[in-house]
C-alpha atoms as a PDB file:
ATOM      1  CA  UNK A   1      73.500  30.851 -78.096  1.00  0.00           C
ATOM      2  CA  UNK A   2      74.308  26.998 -77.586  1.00  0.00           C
ATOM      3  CA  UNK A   3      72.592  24.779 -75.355  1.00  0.00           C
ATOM      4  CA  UNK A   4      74.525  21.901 -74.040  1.00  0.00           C
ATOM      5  CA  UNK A   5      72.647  18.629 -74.574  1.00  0.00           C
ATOM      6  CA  UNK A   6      73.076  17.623 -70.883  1.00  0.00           C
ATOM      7  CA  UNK A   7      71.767  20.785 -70.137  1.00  0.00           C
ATOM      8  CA  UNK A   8      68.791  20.067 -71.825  1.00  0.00           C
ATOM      9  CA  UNK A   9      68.427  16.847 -70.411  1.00  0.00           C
ATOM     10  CA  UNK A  10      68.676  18.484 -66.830  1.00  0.00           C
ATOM     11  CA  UNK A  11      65.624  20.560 -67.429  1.00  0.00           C
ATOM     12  CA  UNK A  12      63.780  17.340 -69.085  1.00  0.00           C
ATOM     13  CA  UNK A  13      65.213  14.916 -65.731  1.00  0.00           C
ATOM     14  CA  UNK A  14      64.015  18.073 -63.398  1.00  0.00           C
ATOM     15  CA  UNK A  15      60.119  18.288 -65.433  1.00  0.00           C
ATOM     16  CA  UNK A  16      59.960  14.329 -64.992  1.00  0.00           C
ATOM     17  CA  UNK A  17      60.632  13.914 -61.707  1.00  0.00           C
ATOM     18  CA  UNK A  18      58.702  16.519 -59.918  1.00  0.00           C
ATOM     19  CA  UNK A  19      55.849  16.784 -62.373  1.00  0.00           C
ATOM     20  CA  UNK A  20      54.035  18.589 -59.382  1.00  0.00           C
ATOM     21  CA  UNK A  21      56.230  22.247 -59.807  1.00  0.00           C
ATOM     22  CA  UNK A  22      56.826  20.818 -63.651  1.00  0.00           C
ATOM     23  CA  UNK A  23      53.873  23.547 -64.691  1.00  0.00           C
ATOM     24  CA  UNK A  24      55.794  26.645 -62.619  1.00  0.00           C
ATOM     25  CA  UNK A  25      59.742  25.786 -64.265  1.00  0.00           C
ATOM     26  CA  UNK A  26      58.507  25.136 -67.182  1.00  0.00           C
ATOM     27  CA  UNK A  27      57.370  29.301 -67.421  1.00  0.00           C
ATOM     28  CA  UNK A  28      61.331  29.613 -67.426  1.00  0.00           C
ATOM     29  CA  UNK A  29      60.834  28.341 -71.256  1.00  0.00           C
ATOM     30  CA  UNK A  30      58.074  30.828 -72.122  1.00  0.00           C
ATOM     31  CA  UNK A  31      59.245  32.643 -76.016  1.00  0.00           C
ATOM     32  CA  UNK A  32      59.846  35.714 -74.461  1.00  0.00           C
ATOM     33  CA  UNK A  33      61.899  34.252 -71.426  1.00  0.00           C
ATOM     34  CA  UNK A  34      63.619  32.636 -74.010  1.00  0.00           C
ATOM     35  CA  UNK A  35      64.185  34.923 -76.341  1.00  0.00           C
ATOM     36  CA  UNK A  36      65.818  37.356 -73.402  1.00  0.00           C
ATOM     37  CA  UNK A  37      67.671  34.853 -71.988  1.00  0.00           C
ATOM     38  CA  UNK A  38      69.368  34.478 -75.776  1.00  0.00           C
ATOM     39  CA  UNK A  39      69.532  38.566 -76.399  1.00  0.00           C
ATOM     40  CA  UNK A  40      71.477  38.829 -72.549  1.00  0.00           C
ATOM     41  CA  UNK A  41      73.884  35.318 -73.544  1.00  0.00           C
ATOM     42  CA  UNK A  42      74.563  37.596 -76.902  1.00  0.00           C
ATOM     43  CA  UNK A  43      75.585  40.360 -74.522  1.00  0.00           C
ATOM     44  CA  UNK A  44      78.061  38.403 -72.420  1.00  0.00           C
ATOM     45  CA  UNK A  45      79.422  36.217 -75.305  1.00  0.00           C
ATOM     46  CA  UNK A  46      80.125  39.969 -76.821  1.00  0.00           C
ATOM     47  CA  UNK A  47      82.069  40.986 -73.851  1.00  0.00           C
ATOM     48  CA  UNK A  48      83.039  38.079 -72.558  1.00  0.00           C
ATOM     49  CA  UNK A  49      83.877  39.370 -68.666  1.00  0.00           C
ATOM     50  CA  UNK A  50      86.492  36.928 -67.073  1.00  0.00           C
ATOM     51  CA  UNK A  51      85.843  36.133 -62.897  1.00  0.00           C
ATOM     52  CA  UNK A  52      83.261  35.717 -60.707  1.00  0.00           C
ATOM     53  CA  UNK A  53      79.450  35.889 -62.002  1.00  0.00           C
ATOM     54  CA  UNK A  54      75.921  37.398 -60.493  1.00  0.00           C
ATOM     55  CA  UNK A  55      72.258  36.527 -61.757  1.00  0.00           C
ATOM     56  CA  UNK A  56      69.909  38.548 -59.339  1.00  0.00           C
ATOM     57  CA  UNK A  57      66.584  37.115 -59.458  1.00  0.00           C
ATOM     58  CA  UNK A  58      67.945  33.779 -60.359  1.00  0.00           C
ATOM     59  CA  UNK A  59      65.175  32.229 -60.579  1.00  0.00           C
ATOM     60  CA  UNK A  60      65.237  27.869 -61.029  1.00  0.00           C
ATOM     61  CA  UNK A  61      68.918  28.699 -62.502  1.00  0.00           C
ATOM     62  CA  UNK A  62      68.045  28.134 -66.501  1.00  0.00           C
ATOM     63  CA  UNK A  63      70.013  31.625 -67.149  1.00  0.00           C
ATOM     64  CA  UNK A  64      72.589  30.533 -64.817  1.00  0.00           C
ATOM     65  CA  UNK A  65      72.949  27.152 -67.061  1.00  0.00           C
ATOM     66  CA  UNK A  66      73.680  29.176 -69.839  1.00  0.00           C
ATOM     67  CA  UNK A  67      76.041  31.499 -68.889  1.00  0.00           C
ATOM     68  CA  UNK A  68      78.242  27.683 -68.630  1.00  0.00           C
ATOM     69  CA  UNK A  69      77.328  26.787 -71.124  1.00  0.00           C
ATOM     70  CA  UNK A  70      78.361  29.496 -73.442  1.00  0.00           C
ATOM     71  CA  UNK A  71      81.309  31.032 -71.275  1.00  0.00           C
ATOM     72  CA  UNK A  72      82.516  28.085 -69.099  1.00  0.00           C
ATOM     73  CA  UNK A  73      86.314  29.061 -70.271  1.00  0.00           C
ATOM     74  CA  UNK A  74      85.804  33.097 -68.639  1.00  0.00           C
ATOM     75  CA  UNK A  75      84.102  31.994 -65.506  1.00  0.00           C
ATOM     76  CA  UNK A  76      85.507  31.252 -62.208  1.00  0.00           C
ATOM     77  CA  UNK A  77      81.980  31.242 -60.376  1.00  0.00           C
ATOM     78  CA  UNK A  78      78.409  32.045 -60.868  1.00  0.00           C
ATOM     79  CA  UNK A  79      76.080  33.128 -57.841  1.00  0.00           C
ATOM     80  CA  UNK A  80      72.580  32.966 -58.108  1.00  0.00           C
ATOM     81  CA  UNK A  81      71.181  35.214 -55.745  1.00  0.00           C
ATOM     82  CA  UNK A  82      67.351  35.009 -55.474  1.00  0.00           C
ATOM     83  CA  UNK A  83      64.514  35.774 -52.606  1.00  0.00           C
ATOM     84  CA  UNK A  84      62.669  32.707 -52.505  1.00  0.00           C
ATOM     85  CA  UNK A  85      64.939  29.380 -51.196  1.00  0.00           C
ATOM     86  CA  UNK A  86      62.955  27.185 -53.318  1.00  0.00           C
ATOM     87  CA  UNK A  87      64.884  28.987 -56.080  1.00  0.00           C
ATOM     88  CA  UNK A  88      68.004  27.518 -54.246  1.00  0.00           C
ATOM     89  CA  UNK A  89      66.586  24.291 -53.730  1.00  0.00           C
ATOM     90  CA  UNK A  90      66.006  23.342 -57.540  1.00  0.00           C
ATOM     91  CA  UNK A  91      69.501  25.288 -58.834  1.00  0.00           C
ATOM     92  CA  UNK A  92      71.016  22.574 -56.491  1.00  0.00           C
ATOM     93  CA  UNK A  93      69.096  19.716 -57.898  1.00  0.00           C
ATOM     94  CA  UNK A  94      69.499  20.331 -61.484  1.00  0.00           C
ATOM     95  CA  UNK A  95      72.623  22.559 -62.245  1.00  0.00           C
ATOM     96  CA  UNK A  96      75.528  20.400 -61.285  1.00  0.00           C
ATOM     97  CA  UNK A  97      78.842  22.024 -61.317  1.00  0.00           C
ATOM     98  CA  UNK A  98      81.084  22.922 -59.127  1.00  0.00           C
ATOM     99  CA  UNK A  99      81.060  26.578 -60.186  1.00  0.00           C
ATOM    100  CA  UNK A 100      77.164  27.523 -59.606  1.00  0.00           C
ATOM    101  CA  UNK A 101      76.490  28.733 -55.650  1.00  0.00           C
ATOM    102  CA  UNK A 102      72.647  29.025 -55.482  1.00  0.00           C
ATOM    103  CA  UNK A 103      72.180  32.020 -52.624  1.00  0.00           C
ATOM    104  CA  UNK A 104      69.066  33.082 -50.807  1.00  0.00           C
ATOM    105  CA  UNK A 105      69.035  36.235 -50.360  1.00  0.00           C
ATOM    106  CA  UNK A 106      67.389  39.997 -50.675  1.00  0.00           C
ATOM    107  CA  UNK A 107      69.495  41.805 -53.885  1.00  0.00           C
ATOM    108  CA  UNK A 108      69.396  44.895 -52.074  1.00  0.00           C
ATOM    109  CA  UNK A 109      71.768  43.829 -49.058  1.00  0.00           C
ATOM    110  CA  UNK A 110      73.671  41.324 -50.837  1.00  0.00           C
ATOM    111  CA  UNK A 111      77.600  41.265 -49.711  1.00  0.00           C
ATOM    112  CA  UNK A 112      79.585  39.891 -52.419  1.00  0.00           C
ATOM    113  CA  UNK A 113      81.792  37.857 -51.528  1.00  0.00           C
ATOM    114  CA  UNK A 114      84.409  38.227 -54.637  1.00  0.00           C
ATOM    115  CA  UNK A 115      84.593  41.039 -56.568  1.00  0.00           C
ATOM    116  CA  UNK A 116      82.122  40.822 -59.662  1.00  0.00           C
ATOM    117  CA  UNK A 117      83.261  40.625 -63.093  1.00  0.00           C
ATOM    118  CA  UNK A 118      79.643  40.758 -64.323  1.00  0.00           C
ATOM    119  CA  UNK A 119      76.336  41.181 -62.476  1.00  0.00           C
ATOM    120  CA  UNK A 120      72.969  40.348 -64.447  1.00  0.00           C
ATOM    121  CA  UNK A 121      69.408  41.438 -63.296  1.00  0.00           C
ATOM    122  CA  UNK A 122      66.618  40.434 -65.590  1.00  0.00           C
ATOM    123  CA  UNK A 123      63.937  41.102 -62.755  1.00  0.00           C
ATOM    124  CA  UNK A 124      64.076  44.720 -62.804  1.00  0.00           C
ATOM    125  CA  UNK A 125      60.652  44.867 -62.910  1.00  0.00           C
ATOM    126  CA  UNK A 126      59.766  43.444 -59.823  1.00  0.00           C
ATOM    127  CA  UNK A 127      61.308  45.630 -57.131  1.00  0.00           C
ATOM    128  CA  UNK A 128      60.730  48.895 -55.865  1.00  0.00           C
ATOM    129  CA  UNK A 129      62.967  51.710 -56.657  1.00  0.00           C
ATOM    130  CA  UNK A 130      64.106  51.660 -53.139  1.00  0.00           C
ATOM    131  CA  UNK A 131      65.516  48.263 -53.315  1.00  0.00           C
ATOM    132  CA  UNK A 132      66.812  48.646 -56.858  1.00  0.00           C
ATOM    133  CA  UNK A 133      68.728  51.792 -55.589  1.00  0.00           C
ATOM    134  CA  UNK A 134      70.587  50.154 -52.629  1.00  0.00           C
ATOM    135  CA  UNK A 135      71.026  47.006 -55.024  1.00  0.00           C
ATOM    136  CA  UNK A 136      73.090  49.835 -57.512  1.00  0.00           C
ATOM    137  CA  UNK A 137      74.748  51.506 -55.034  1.00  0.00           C
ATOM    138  CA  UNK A 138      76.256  48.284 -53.641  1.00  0.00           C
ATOM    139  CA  UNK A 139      77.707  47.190 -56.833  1.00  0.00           C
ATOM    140  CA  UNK A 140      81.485  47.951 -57.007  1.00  0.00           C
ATOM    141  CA  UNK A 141      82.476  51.181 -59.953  1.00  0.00           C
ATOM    142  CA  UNK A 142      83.928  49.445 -63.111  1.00  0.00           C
ATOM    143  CA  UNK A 143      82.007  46.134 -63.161  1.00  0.00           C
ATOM    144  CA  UNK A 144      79.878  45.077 -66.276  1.00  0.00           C
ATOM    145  CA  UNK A 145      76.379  45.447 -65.620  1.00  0.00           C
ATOM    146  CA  UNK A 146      73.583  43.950 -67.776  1.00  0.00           C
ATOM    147  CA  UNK A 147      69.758  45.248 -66.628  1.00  0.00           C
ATOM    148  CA  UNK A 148      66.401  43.682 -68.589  1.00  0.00           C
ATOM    149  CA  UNK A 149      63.219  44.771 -67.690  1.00  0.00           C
ATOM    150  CA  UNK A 150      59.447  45.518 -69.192  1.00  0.00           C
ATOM    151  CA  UNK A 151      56.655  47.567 -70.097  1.00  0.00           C
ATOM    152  CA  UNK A 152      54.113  44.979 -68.932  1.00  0.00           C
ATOM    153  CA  UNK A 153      52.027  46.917 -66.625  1.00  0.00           C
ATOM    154  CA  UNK A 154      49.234  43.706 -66.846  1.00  0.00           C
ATOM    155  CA  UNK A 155      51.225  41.556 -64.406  1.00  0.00           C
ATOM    156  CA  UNK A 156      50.694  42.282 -60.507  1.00  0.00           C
ATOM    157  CA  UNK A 157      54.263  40.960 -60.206  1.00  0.00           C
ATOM    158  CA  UNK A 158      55.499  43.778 -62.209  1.00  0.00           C
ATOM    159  CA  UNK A 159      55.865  47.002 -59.950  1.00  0.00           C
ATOM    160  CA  UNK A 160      58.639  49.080 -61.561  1.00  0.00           C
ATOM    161  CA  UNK A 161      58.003  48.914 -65.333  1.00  0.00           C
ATOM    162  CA  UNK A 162      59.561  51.598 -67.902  1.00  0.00           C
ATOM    163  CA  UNK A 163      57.494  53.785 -70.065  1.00  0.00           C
ATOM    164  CA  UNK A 164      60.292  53.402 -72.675  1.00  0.00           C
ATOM    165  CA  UNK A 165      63.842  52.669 -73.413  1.00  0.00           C
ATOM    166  CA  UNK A 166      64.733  56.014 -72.173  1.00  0.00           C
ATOM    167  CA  UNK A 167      63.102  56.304 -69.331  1.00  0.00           C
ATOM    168  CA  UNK A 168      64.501  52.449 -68.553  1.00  0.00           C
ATOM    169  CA  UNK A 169      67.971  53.839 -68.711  1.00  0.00           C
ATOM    170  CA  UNK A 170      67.053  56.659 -65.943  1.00  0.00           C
ATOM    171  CA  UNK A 171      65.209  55.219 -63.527  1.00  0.00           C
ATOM    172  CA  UNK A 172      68.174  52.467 -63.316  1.00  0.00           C
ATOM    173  CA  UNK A 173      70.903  54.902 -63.105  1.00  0.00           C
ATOM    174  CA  UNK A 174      72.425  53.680 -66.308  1.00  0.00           C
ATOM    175  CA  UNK A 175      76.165  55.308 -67.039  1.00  0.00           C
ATOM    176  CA  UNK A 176      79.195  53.989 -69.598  1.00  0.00           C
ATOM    177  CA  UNK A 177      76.747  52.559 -71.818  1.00  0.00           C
ATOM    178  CA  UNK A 178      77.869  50.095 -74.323  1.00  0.00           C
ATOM    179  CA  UNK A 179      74.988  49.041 -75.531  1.00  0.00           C
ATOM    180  CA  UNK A 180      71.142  49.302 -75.622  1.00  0.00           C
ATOM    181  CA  UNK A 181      68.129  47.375 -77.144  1.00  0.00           C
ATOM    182  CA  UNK A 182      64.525  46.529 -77.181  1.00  0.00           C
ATOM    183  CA  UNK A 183      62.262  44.158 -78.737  1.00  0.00           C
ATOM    184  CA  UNK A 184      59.086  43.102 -78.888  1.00  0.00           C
ATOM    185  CA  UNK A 185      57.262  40.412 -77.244  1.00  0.00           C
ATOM    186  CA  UNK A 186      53.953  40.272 -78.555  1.00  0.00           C
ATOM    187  CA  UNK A 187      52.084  42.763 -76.496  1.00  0.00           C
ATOM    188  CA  UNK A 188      54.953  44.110 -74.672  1.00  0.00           C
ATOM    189  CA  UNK A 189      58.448  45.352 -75.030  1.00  0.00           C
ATOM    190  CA  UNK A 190      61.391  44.238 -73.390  1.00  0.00           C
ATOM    191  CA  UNK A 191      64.779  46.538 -72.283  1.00  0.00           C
ATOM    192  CA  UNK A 192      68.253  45.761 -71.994  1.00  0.00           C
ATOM    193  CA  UNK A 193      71.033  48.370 -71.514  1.00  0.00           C
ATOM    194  CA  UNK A 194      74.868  47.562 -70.369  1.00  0.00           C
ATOM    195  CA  UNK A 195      77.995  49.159 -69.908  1.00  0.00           C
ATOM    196  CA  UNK A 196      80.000  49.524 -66.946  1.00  0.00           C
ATOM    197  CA  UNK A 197      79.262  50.876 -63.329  1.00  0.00           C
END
């Protein structure tokens, strides 16, 4: 996975001047955040999907960063859909390219508005089945998918864990597998499974 050094110096230029939310986007750089943000870049560098780009759960845009920085040549756009606008707020003050659109908005009603070469959800996790189902059912058939999600029970924010790999793969509907993996993060294990809708 590279790193662009203006990327870097983005993050740094974002944790200087608002040393007030510094603590909260600096949890973006946590080993295990890291270390799946690397194993999904792996993914996508692998497969290397050509158009238009979705990160549900978005976050402050770190994964979003990456995906330019390691596959600028096969995207045409990256949308960063997540709940909270503050997400939104902080994409817009520290990703700057004319490719990233930083979008508020629930997954699980989310209109696309170009067809999807690729859509990425790390935050699998955190929503209900409910809204996980309508998020699946509104992605279109034959688009790369890439899912992460956890067995870490311990945080409230986690409502929808997995039991294991296998049960990840059927409680997120997961067909025309490519690939599959899991790894440990000390004291928990972390999912990923793609393949195509």
């Amino acid at each position: 996975m590279k790193v662009n050094p203006k990327t870097i110096e983005s993050w740094m230029k974002f944790i200087r001047f608002h040393p007030d939310l510094s603590e909260r986007y600096m949890d973006q750089f946590w080993g295990s955040q890291v270390t799946s943000k690397e194993q999904l870049i792996n993914v996508l560098v692998l497969n290397r999907p050509i158009g238009a780009y979705y990160v549900f759960g978005g976050w402050y845009g770190v994964t979003t960063q990456l995906i330019l920085d390691n596959l600028d040549a096969c995207v045409r756009n990256v949308y960063s859909v997540d709940s909270d606008p503050y997400c939104a707020w902080v994409i817009n003050d520290v990703v700057k390219s004319d490719k990233v659109e930083a979008v508020t908005h629930e997954m699980s009603d989310y209109d696309y508005p170009e067809k999807p070469a690729c859509v990425i959800n790390c935050v699998t996790e955190h929503i209900t089945q409910e809204t996980y189902d309508k998020w699946w059912d509104k992605i279109p058939e034959g688009t790369l998918y890439v899912l992460q999600g956890n067995n870490f029970w311990e945080s409230p924010d986690h409502i929808r864990c997995a039991a294991g790999l296998e049960d990840f793969k059927v409680i997120h509907h997961c067909k025309n597998i490519l690939g599959e993996k899991e790894w440990d993060c000390d004291g928990f294990t972390r999912y990923m499974v793609w393949g195509y809708k």
